[in-house]
Structures are given as C-alpha cells and as structure tokens.
Protein backbone atom coordinates (compact mmCIF):
# COMPACT_ATOMS: atom_id res chain seq x y z
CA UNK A 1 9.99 14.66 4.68
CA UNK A 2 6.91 12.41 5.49
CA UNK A 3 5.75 10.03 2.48
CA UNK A 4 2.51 8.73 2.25
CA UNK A 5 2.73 4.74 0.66
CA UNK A 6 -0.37 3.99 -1.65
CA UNK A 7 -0.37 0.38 -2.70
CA UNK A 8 -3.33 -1.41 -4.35
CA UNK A 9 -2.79 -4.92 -4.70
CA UNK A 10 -4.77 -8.70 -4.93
CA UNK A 11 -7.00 -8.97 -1.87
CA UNK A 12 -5.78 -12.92 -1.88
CA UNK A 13 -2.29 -11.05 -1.23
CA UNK A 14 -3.33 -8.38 1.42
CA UNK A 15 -2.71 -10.44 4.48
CA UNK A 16 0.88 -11.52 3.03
CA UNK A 17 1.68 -7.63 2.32
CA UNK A 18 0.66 -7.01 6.16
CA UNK A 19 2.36 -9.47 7.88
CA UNK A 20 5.31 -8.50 5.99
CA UNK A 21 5.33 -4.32 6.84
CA UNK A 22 4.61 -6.04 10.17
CA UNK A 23 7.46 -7.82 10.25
CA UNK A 24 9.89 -5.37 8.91
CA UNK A 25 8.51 -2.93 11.45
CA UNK A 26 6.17 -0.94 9.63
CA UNK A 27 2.57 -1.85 11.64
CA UNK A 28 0.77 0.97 11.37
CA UNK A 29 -1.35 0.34 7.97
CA UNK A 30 -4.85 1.93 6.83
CA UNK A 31 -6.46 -0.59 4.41
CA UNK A 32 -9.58 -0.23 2.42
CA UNK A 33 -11.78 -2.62 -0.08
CA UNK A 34 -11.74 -1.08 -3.58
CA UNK A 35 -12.37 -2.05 -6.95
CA UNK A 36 -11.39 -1.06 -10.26
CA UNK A 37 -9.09 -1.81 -13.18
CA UNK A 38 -5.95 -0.87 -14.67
CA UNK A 39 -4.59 -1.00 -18.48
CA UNK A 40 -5.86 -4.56 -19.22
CA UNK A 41 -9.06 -2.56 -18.53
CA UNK A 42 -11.15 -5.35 -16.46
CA UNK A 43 -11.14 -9.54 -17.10
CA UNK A 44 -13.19 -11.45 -19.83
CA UNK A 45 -14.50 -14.62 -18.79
CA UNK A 46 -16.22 -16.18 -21.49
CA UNK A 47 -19.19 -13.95 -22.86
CA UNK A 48 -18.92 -11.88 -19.84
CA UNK A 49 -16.74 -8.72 -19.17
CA UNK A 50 -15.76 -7.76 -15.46
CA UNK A 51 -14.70 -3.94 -15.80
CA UNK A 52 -13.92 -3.64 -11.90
CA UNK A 53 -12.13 -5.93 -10.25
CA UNK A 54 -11.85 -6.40 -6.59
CA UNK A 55 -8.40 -4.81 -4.80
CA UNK A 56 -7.46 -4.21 -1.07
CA UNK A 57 -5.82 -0.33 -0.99
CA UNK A 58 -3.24 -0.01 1.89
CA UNK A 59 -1.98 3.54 3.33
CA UNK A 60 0.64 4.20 5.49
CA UNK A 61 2.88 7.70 6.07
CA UNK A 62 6.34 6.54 6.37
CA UNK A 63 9.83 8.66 6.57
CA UNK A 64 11.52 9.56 2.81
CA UNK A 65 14.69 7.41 4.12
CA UNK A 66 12.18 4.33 4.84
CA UNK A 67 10.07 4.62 1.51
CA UNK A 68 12.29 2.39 -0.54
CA UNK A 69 12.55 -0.24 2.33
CA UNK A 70 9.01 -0.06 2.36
CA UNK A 71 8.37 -0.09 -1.53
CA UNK A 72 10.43 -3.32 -1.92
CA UNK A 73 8.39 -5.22 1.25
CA UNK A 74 5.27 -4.60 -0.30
CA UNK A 75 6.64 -5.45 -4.24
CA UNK A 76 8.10 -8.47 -2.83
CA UNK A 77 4.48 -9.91 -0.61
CA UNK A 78 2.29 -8.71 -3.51
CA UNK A 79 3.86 -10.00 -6.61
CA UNK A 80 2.41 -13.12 -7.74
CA UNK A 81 5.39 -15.88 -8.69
CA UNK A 82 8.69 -14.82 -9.44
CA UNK A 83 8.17 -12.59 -12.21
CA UNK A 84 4.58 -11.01 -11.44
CA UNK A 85 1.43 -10.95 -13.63
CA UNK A 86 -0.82 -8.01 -14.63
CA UNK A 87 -3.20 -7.39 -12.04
CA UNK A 88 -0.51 -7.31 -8.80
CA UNK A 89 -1.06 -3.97 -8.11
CA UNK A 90 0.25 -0.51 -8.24
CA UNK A 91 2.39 1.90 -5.57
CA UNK A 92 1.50 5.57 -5.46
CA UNK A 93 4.22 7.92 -3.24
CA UNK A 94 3.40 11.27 -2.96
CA UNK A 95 4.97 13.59 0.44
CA UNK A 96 3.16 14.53 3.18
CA UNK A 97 3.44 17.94 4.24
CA UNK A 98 2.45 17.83 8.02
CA UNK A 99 1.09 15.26 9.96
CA UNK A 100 -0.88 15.72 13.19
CA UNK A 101 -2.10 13.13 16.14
CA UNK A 102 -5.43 13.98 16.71
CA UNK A 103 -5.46 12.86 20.24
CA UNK A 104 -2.61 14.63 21.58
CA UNK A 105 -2.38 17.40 18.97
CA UNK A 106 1.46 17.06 18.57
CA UNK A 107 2.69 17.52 15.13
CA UNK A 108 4.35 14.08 13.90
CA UNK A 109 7.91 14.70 12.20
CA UNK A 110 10.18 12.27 10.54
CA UNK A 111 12.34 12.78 13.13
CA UNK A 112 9.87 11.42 15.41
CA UNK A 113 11.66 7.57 14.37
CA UNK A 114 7.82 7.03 12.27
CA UNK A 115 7.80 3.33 11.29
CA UNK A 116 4.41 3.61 9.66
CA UNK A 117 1.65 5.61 10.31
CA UNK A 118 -1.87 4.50 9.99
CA UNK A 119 -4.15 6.84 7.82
C-alpha cells in the first residue's frame, strides 16, 4: 500500500526537513506555504493576537514499509531543541489507493522501489 506523508511544520525548519528526506533518500517532496493554527489557537504578542500563523506543508507518497522511516526523519529535522515546543508541526498519513504518472500513464505501485513521490 502507497501512503501519502502530510507534515506541516516551522517554515524556519522546512529546508532542514528537506535536506534530511533528501538525504535518507526520500527526494521527491511537494511543498506548499500555508498558514493557520493549531490548539494554542494563534500567538499573542502584546495587545495583538495572530490567529494564523505561517507553516510550510510538505507531501510526499511513500511505501507503508517506508512511512515510519520517513515519520521519524521529518520528527527529528522539525522539532525544535531536544524536547520540541508547541508550534513544530503536525504529520497526517492517510493510504493512497492508486497512483498514476501522468506522463507515461503507468500506474505507480509500491513495488515499484517508490522512495518518495512528489504530489
């Protein structure tokens, strides 16, 4: 089964989580600009309330035997310190039923040896 990897996390910590998938073999990584908040629901800085906050979302379709290789990279780059803060992020797995390469039309498997796909 194909998983797709959904992982919000600190734009500052983007390039680290990258780099990372990159170097554990795992290039092939969608990634968007997003905002919003989670539980602490935004940042107070003085007088003023900030109720989205800015985030980097990266997507990639890996194989269900790679997904907890994967998870730990991208806990590991995107944690802030040794113990985390609020704010570092989520990671959102769901499968992937079927998978095509639009070029080519050739249905991508996990047999196919995927080491990240690009959404």
């Amino acid at each position: 089964m194909l998983i797709m990897v959904r992982a919000i996390v600190r734009p500052e910590k983007a390039d680290g989580v990258l780099k990372a998938l990159m170097d554990a073999g795992y290039p092939a990584v969608t990634k968007f600009s997003v905002a919003g908040r989670g539980k602490q629901r935004g940042i107070k800085i003085g007088e003023i309330t900030y109720d989205e906050i800015p985030k980097v979302l990266l997507l990639s379709v890996v194989g269900e035997n790679d997904k907890d290789f994967v998870v730990k990279t991208i806990m590991e780059a995107a944690r802030s310190g040794d113990k985390g803060a609020f704010g570092d992020g989520k990671i959102f797995l769901s499968p992937v039923e079927e998978m095509y390469t639009i070029s080519s039309g050739i249905k991508e498997t996990e047999g196919a040896n995927l080491k990240g796909v690009g959404v």
